[in-house]
Every structure is written in C-alpha cells, then in structure tokens.
N, C-alpha and C. Protein backbone atom coordinates (compact mmCIF):
# COMPACT_ATOMS: atom_id res chain seq x y z
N UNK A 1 -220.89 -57.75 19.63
CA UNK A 1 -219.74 -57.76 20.54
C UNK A 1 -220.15 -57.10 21.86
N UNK A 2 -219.64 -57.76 22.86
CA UNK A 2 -219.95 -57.27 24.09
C UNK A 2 -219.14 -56.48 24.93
N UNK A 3 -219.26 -55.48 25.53
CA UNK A 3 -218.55 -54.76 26.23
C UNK A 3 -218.07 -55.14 27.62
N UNK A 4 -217.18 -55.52 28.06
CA UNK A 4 -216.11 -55.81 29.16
C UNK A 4 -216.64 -54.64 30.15
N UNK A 5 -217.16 -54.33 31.55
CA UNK A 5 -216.83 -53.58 32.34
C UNK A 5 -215.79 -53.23 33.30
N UNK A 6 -215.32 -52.33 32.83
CA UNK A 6 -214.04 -51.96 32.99
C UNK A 6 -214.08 -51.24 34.97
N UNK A 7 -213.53 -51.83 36.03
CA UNK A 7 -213.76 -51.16 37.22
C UNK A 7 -212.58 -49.72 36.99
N UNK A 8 -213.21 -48.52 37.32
CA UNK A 8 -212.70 -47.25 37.53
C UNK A 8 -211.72 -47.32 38.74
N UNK A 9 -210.88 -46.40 38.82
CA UNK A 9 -209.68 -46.42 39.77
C UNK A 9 -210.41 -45.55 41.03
N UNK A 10 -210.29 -45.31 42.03
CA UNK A 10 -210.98 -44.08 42.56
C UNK A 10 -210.96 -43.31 42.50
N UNK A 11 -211.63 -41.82 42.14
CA UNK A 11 -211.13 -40.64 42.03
C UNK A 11 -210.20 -40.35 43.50
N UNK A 12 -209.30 -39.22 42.98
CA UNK A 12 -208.21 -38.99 44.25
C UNK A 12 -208.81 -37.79 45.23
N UNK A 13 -209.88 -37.14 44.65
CA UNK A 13 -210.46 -36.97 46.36
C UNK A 13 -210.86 -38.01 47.13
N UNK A 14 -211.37 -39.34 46.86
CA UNK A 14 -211.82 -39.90 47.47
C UNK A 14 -210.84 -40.86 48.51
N UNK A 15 -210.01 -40.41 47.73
CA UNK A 15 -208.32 -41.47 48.27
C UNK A 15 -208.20 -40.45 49.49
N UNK A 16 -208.15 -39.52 49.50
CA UNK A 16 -207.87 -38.29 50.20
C UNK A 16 -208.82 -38.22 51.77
N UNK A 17 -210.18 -38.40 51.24
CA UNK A 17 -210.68 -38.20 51.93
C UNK A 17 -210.69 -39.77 53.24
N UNK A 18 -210.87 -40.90 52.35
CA UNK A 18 -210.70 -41.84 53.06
C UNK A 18 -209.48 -42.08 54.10
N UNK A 19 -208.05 -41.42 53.68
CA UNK A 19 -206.98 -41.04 54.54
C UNK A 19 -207.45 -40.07 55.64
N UNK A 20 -208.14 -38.76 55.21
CA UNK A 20 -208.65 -38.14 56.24
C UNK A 20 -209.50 -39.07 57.09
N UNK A 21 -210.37 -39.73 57.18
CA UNK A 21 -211.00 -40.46 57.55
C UNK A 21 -210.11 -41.43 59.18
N UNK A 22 -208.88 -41.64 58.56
CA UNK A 22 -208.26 -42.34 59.06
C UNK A 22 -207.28 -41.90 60.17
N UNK A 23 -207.33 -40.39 59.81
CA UNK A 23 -206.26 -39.25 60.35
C UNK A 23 -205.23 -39.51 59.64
N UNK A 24 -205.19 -39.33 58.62
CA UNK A 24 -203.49 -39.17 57.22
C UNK A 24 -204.07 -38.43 56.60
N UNK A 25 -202.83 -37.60 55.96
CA UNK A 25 -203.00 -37.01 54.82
C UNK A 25 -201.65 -37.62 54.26
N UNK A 26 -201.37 -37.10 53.03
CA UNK A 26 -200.06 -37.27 52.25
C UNK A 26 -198.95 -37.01 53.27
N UNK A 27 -199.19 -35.44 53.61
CA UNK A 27 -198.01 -35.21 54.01
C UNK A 27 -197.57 -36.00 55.50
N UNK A 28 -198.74 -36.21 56.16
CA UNK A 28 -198.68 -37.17 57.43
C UNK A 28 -197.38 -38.67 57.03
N UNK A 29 -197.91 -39.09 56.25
CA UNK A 29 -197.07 -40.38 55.51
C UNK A 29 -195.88 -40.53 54.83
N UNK A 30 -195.48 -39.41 54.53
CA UNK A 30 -193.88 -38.51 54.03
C UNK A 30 -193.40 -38.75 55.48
N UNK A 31 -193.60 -37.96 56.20
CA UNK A 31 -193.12 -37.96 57.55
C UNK A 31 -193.01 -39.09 58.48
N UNK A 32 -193.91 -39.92 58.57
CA UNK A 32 -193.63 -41.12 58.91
C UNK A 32 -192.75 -42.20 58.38
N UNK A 33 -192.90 -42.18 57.18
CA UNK A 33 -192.17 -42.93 56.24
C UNK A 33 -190.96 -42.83 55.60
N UNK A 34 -190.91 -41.83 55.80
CA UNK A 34 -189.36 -40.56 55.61
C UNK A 34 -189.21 -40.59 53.94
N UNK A 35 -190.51 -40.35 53.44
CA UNK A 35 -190.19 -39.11 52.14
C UNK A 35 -190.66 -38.18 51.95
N UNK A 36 -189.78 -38.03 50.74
CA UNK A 36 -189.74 -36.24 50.28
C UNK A 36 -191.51 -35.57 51.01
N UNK A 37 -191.84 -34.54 51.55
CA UNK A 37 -192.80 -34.15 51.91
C UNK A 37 -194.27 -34.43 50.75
N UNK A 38 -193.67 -34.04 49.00
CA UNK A 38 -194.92 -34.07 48.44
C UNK A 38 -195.01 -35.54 47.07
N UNK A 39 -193.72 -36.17 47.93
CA UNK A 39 -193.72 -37.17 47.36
C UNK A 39 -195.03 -38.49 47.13
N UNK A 40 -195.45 -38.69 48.05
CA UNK A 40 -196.24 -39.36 48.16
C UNK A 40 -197.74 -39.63 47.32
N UNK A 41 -197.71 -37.95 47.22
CA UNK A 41 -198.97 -37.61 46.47
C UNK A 41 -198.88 -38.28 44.77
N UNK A 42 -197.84 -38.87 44.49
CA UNK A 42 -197.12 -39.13 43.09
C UNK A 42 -198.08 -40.24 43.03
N UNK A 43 -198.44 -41.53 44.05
CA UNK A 43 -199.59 -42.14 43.95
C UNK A 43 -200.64 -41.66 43.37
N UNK A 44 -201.32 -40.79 43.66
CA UNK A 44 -202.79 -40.62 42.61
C UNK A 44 -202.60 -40.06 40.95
N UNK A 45 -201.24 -40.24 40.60
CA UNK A 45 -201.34 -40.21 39.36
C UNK A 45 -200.65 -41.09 38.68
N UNK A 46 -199.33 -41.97 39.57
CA UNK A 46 -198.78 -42.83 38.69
C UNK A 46 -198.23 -44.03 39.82
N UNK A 47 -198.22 -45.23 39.20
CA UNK A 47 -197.91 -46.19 39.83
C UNK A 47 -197.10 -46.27 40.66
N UNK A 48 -197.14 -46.79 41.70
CA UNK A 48 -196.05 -46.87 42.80
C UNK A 48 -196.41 -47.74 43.73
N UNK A 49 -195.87 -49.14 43.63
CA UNK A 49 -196.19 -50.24 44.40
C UNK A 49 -196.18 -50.23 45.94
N UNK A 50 -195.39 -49.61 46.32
CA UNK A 50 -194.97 -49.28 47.72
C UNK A 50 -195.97 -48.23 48.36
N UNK A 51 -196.24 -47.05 47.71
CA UNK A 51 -197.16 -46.39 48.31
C UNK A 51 -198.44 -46.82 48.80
N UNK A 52 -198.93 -47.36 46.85
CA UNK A 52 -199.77 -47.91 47.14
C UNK A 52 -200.36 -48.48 48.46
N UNK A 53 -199.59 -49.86 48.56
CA UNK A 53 -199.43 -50.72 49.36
C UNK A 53 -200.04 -50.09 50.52
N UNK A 54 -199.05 -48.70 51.16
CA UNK A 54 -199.38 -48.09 52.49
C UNK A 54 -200.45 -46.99 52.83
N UNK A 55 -200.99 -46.91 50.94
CA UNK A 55 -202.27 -46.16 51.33
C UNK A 55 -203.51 -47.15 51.71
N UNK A 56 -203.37 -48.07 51.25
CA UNK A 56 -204.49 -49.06 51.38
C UNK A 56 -204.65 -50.09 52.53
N UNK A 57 -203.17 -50.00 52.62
CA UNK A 57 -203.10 -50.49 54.37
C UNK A 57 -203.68 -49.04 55.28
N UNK A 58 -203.40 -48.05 55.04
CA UNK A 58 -203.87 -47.45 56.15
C UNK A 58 -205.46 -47.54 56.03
N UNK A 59 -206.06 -47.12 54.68
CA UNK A 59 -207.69 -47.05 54.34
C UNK A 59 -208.28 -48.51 54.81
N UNK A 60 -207.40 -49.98 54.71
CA UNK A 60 -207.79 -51.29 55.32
C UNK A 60 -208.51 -51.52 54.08
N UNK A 61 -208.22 -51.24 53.03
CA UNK A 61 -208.51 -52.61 51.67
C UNK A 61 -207.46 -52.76 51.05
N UNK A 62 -207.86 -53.47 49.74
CA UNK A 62 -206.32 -53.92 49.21
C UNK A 62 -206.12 -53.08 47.92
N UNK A 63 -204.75 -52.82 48.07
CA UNK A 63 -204.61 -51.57 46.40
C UNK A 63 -205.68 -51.74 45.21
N UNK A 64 -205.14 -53.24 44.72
CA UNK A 64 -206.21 -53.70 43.44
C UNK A 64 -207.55 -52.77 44.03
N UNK A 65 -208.34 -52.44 45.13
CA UNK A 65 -209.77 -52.02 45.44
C UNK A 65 -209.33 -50.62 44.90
N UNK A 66 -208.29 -49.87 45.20
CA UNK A 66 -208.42 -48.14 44.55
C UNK A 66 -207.91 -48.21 43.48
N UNK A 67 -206.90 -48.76 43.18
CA UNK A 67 -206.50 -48.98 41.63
C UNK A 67 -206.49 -50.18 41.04
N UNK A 68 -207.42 -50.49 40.75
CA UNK A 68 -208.00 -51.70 39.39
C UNK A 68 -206.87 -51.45 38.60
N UNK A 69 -207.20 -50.74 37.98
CA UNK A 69 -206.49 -50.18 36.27
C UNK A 69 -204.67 -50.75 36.46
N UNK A 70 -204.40 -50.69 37.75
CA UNK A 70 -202.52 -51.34 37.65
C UNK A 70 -202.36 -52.04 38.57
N UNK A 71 -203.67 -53.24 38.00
CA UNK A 71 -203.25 -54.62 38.32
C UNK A 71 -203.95 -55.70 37.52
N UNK A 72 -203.31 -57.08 37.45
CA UNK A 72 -203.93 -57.79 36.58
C UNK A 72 -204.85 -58.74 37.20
N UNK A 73 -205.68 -59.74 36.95
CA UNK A 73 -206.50 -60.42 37.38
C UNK A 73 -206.11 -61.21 38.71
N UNK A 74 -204.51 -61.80 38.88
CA UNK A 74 -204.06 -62.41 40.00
C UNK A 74 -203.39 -61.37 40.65
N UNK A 75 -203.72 -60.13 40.72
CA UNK A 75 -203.13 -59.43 42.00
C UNK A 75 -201.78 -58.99 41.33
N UNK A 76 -201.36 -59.06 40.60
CA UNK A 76 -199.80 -58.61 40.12
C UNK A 76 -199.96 -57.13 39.65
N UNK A 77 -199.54 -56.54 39.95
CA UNK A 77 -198.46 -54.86 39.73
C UNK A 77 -198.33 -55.25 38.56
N UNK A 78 -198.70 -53.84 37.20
CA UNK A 78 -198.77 -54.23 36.16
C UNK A 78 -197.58 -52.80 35.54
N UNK A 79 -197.37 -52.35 36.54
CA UNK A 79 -196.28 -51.28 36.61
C UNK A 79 -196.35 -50.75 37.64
N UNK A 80 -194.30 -49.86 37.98
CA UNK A 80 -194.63 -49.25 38.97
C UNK A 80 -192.97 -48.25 39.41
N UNK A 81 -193.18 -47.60 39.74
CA UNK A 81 -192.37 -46.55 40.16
C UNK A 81 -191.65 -46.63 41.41
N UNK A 82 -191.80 -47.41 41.56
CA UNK A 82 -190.49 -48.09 43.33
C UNK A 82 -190.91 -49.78 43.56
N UNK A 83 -190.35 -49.99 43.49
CA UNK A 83 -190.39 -51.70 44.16
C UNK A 83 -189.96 -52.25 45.54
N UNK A 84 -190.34 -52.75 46.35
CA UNK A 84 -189.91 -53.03 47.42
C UNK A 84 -190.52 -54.98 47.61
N UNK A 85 -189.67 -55.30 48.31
CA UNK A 85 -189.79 -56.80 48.52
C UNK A 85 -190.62 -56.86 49.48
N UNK A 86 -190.53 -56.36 50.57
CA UNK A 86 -191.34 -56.33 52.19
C UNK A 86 -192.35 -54.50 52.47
N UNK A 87 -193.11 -54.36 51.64
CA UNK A 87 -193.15 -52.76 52.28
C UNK A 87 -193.89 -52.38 53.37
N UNK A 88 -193.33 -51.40 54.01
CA UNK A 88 -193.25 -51.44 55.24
C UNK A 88 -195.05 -51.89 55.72
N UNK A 89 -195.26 -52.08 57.04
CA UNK A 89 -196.66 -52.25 57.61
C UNK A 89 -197.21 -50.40 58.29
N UNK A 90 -198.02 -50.72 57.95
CA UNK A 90 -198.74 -49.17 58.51
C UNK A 90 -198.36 -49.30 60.19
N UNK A 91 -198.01 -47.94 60.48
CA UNK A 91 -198.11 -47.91 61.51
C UNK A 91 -198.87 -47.13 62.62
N UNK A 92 -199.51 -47.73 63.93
CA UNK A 92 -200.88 -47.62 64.62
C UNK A 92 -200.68 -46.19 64.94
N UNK A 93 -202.15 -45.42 64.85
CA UNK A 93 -202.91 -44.08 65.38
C UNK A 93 -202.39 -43.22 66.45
C-alpha cells in the first residue's frame, strides 16, 4: 500500500511573517476590517473562510496554498467559521 502525500498547512509563524512582509499583522486587519482586535488570529487555528480569503489576498496566493488541510481537491471550503458570499478585496498599502 502506498502512502498519499499529504501537503502540510503552513506553520503560523510563517503566516505571520509573510503578513509582516507585506506590512500586516493580525491586529493591522481587525482594524481595517472592523474586527474584534484578536479576532483574526482565530485563522491559524481554525477555519474561517473569510479570513482566510483576506490573508491570502494580502500574502497574493490562494488560501488552498496555506491551508491545504480545509480544502478539497476543487477548491471548496471543507469547513468554516464565518461564511461570506463576496469577501471583502484587500485593501492597497
């Protein structure tokens, strides 16, 4: 039997740092986005489609690239902790 390689999620310094990278941190994106201050950070441990979405828009790849693990082969959210129809677009530096 053969073993499936499974892609790893990113570790969340690296989420972190790539936001630094970008000039964001968490709390930068609370504030822009108007939540709770340490809300945001709820991304690196549990699903949240919407965040997602606006961490990876800001880093410029697509969620599935930092979190594999909560999504399925066609791109679908395999759970998630807020739903939004349109979420918002990052907004410029």
């Amino acid at each position: 039997m053969t073993k499936t390689k499974r892609r790893k999620d990113w570790h969340p310094a690296d989420i972190k740092a790539s936001l630094a990278k970008k000039g964001y941190t968490f709390a930068r994106i609370a504030r822009e986005y108007n939540y709770v201050l340490n809300s945001p950070n709820t991304v690196l441990w549990r699903p949240w489609s919407t965040m997602e979405r606006i961490v990876a828009d800001i880093i410029g790849v697509a969620p599935q690239t930092i979190w594999p693990s909560r999504y399925n082969q066609t791109g679908q959210h395999l759970g998630t902790k807020k739903t939004v129809t349109n979420p918002p677009t990052v907004r410029n530096v």
